[in-house]
C-alpha atoms as a PDB file:
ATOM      1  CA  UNK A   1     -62.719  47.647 -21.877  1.00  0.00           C
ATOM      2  CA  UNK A   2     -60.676  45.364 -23.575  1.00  0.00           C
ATOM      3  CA  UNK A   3     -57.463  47.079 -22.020  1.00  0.00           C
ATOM      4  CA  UNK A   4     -58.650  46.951 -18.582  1.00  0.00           C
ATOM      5  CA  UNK A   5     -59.140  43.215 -19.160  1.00  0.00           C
ATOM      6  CA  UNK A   6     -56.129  42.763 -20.538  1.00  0.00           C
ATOM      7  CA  UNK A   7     -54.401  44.963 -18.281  1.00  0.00           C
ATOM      8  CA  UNK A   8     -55.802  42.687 -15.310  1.00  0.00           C
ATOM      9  CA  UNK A   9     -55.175  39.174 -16.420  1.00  0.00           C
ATOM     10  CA  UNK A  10     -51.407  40.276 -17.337  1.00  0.00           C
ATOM     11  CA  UNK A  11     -51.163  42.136 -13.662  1.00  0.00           C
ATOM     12  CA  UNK A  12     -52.610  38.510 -12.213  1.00  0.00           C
ATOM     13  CA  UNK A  13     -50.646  36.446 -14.560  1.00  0.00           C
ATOM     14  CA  UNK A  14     -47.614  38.645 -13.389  1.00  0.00           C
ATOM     15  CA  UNK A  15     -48.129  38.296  -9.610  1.00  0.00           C
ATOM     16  CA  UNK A  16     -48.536  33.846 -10.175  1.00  0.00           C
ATOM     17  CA  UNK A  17     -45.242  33.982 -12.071  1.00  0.00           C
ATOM     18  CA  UNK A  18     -43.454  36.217  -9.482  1.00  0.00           C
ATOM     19  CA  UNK A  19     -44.557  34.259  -6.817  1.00  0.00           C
ATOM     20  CA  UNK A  20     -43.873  30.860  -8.641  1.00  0.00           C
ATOM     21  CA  UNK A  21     -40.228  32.086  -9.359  1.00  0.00           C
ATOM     22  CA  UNK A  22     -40.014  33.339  -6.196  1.00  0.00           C
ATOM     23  CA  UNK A  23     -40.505  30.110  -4.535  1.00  0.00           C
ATOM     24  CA  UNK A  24     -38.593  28.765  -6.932  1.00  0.00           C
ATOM     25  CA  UNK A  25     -35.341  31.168  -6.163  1.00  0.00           C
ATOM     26  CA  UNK A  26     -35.887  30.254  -2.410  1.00  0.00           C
ATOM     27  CA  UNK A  27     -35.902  26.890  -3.063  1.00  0.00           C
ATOM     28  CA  UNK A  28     -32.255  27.162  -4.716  1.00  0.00           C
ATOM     29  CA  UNK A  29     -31.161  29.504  -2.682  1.00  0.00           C
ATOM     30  CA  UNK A  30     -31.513  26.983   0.464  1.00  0.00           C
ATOM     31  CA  UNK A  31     -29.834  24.002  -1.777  1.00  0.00           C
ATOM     32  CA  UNK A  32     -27.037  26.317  -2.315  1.00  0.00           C
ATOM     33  CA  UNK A  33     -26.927  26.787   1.843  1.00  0.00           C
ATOM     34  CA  UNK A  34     -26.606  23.039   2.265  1.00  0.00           C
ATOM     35  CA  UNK A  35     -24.124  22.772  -0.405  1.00  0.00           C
ATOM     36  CA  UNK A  36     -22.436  25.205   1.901  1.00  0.00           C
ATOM     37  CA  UNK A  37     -22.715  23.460   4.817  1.00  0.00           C
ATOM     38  CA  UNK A  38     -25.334  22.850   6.246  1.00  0.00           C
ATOM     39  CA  UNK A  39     -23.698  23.243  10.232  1.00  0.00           C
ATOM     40  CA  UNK A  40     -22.562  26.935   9.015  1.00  0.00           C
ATOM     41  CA  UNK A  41     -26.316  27.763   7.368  1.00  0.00           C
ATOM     42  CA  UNK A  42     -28.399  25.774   9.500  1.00  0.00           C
ATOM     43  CA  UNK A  43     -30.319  28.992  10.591  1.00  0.00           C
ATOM     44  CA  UNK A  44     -30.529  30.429   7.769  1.00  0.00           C
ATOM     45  CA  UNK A  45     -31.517  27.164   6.103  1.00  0.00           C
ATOM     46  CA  UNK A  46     -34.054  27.262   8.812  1.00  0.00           C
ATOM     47  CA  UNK A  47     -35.072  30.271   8.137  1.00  0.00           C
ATOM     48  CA  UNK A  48     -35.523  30.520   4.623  1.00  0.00           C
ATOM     49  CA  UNK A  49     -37.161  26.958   4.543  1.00  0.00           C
ATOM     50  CA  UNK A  50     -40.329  28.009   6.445  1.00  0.00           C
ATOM     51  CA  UNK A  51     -41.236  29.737   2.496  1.00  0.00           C
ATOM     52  CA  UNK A  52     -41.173  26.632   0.996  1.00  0.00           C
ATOM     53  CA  UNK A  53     -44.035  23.985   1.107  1.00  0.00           C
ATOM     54  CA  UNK A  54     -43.803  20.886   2.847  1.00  0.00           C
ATOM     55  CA  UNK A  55     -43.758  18.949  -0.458  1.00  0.00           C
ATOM     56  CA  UNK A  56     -40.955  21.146  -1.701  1.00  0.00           C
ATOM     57  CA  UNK A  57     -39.012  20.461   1.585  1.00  0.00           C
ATOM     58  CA  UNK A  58     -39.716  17.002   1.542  1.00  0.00           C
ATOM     59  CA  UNK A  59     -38.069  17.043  -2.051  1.00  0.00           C
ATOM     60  CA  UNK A  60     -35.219  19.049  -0.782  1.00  0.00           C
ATOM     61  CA  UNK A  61     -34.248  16.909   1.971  1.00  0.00           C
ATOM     62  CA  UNK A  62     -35.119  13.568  -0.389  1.00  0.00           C
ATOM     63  CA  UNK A  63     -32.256  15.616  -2.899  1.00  0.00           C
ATOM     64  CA  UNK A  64     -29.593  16.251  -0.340  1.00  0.00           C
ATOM     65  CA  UNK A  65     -29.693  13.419   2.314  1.00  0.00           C
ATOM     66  CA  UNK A  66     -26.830  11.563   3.018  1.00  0.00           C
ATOM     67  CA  UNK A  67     -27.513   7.465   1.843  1.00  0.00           C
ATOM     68  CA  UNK A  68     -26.451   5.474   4.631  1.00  0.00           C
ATOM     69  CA  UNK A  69     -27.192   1.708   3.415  1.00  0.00           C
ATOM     70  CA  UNK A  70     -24.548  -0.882   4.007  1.00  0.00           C
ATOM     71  CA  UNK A  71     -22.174   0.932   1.365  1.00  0.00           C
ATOM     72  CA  UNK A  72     -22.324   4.629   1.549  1.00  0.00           C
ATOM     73  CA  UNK A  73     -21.568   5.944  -1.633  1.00  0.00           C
ATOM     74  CA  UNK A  74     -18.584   3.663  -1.574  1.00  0.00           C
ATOM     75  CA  UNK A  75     -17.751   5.509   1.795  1.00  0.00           C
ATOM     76  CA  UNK A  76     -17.596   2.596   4.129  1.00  0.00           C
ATOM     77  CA  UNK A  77     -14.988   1.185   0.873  1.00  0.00           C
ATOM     78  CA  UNK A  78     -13.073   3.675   0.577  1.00  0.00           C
ATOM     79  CA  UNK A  79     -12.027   3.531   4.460  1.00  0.00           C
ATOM     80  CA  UNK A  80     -11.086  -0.256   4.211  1.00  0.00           C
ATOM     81  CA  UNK A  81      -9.798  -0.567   1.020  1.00  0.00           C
ATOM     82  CA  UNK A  82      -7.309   2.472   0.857  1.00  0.00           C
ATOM     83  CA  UNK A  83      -7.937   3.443   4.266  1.00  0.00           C
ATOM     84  CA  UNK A  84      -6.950   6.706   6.060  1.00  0.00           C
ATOM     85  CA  UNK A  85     -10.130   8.148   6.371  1.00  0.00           C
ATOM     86  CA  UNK A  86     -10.686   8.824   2.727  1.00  0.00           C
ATOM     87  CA  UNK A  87     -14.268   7.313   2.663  1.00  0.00           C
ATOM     88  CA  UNK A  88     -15.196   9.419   5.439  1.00  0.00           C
ATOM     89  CA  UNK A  89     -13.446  12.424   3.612  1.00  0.00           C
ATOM     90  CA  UNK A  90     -15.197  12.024   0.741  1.00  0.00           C
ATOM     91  CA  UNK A  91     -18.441  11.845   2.284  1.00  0.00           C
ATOM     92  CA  UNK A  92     -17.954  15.227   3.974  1.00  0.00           C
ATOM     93  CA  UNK A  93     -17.185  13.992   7.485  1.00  0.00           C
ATOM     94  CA  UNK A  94     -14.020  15.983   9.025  1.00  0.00           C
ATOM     95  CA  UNK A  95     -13.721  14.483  11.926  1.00  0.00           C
ATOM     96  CA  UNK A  96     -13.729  10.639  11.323  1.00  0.00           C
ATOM     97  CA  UNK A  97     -11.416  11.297   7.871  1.00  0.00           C
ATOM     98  CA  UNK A  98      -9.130  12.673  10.250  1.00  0.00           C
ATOM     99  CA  UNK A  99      -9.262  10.095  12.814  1.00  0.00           C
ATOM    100  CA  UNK A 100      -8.907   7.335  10.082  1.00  0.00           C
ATOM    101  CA  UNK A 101      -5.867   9.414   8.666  1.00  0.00           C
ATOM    102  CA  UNK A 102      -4.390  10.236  11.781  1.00  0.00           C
ATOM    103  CA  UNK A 103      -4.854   6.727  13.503  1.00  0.00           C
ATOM    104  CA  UNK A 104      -3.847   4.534  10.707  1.00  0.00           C
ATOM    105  CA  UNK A 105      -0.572   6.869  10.366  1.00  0.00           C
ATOM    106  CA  UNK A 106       0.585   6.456  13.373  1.00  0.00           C
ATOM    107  CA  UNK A 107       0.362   2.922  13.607  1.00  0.00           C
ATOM    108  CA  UNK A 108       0.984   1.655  10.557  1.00  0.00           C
ATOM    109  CA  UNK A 109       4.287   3.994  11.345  1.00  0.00           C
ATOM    110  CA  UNK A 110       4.869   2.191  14.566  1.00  0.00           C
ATOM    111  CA  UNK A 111       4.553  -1.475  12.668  1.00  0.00           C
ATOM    112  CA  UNK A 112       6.648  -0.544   9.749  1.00  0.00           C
ATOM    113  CA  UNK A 113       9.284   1.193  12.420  1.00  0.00           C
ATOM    114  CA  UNK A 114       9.492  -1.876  14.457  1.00  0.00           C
ATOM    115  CA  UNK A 115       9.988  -4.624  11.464  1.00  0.00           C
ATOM    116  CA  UNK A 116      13.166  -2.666  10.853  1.00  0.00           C
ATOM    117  CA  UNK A 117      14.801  -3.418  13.845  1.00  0.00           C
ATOM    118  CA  UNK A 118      15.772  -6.028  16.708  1.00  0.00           C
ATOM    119  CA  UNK A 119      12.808  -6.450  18.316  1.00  0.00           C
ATOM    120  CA  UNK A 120      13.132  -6.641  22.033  1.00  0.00           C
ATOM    121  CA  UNK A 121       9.747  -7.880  24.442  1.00  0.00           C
ATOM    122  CA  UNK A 122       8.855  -4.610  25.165  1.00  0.00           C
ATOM    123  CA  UNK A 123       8.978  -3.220  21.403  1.00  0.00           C
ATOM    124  CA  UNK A 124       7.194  -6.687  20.374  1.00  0.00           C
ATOM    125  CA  UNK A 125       4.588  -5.364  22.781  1.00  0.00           C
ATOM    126  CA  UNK A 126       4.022  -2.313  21.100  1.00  0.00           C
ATOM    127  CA  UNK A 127       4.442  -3.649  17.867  1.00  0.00           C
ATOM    128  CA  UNK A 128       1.374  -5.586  19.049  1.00  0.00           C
ATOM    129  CA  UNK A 129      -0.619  -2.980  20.407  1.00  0.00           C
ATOM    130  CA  UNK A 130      -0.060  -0.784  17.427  1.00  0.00           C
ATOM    131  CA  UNK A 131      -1.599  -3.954  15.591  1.00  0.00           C
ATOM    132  CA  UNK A 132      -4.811  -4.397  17.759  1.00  0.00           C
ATOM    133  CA  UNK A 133      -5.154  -0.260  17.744  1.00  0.00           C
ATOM    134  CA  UNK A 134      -4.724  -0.507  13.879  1.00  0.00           C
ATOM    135  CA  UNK A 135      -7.682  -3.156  13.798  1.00  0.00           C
ATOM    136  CA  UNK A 136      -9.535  -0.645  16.399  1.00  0.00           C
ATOM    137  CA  UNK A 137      -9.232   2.184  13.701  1.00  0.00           C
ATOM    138  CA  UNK A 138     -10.731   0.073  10.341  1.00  0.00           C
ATOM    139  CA  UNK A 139     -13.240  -0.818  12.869  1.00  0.00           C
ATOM    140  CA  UNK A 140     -14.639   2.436  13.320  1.00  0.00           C
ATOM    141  CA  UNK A 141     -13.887   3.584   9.838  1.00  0.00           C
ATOM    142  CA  UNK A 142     -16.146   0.820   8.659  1.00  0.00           C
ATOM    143  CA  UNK A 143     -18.571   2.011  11.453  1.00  0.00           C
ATOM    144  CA  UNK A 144     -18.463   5.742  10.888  1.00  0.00           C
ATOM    145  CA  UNK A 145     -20.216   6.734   7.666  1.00  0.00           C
ATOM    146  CA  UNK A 146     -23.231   4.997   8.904  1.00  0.00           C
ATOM    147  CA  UNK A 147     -23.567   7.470  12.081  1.00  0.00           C
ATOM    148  CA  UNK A 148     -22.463  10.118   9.908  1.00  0.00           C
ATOM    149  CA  UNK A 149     -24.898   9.818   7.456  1.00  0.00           C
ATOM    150  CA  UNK A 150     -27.667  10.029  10.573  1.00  0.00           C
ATOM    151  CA  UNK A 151     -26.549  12.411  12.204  1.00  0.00           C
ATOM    152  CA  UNK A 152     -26.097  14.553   9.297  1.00  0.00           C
ATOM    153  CA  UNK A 153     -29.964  13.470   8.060  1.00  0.00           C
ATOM    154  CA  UNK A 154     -30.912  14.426  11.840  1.00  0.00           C
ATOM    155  CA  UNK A 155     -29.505  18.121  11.494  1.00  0.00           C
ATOM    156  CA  UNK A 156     -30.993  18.360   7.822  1.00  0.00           C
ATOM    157  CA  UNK A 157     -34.448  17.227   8.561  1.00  0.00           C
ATOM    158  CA  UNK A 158     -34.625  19.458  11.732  1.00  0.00           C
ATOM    159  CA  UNK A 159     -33.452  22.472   9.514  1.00  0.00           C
ATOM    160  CA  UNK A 160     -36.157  21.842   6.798  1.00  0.00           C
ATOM    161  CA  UNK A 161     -38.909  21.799   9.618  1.00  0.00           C
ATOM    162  CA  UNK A 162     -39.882  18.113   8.912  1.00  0.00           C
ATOM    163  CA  UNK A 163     -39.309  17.054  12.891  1.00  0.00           C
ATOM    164  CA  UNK A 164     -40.505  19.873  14.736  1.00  0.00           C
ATOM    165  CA  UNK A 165     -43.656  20.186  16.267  1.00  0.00           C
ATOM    166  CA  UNK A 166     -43.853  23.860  15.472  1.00  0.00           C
ATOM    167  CA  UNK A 167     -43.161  25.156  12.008  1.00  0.00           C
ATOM    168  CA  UNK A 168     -44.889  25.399   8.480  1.00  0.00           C
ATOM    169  CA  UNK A 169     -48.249  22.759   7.586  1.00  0.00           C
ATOM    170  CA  UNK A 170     -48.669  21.973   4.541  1.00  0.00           C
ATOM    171  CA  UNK A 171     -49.866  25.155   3.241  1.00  0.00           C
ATOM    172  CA  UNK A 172     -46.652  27.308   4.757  1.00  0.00           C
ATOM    173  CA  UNK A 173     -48.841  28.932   7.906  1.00  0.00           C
ATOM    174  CA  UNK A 174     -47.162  28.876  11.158  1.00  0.00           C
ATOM    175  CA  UNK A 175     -48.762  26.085  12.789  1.00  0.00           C
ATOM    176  CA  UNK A 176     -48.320  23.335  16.536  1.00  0.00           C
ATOM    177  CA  UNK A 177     -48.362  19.649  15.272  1.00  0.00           C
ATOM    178  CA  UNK A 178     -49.302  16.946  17.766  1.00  0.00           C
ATOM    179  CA  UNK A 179     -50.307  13.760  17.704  1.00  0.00           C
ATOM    180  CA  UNK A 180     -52.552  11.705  20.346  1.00  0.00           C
ATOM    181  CA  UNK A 181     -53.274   7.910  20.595  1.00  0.00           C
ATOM    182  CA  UNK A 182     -55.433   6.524  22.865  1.00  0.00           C
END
């Protein structure tokens, strides 16, 4: 008798801790997705996130949301100070590090090219224009981590099935959320 019992609670014991590690292994298994990128996952991410609980997705995206306060992460500092897109670089964004690097190259270039020489009116011009187009580029690095860090909070949230109005309740069942006010 005493086997049987024992036999039982260790088969129940056994199936809580499987299922507890289990959760557990999904759970780093999609923060290893996002660390991947979370554009190239974002279906899987998807995917695998419907296992997890809405507390434990709620942590997840609380873990690996971008900040985007007045300073991100020094972002928004690191494309004034040194420029050249490196805030935006280091916060994961492509595409405004390379329009910071690419912008601020080329006209920085054009300034430092025309000191050099005898300016005439029409290279003053474009010394000028390269000057306003400069100011144009720290402008939007100083504005791009900010819609970055949205957009990129946007994609993560919808992958995590915290904005959808069909995916896992609180208890992980497929479920249709709505809400009315009258």
């Amino acid at each position: 008798m005493k086997s049987k019992l024992f036999c039982s609670v260790a088969v129940i014991l056994g199936c809580l801790l499987s299922t507890a590690f289990a959760a557990e292994v999904s759970f780093s298994e999609i923060n290893k997705d996002i660390d991947q990128g979370l554009d190239a996952n974002f279906y899987q991410i998807k995917t695998r996130s419907m296992s997890l609980s809405l507390d434990d997705r709620k942590a997840l995206f609380e873990l690996k949301k971008k900040k985007s306060g007045l300073l991100y992460e020094n972002a928004r500092a690191l494309n004034i100070a040194p420029g050249f897109g490196l805030g935006s670089f280091s916060q994961g964004d492509d595409y405004g590090g390379r329009i910071g690097l690419i912008g601020e190259a080329a006209c920085l270039a054009t300034i430092w090219a025309l000191t050099k020489t005898d300016k005439t009116k029409s290279e003053t011009d474009i010394q000028a224009v390269a000057v306003y187009t400069w100011i144009g580029i720290k402008i939007f690095e100083i504005y791009r981590p900010g819609v970055y860090a949205n957009d990129y909070n946007k994609r993560l949230e919808d992958a995590l099935w915290l904005t959808t109005q069909i995916g896992p309740d609180e208890s992980g069942n497929l479920a249709l959320k709505f809400s009315a006010q009258f």
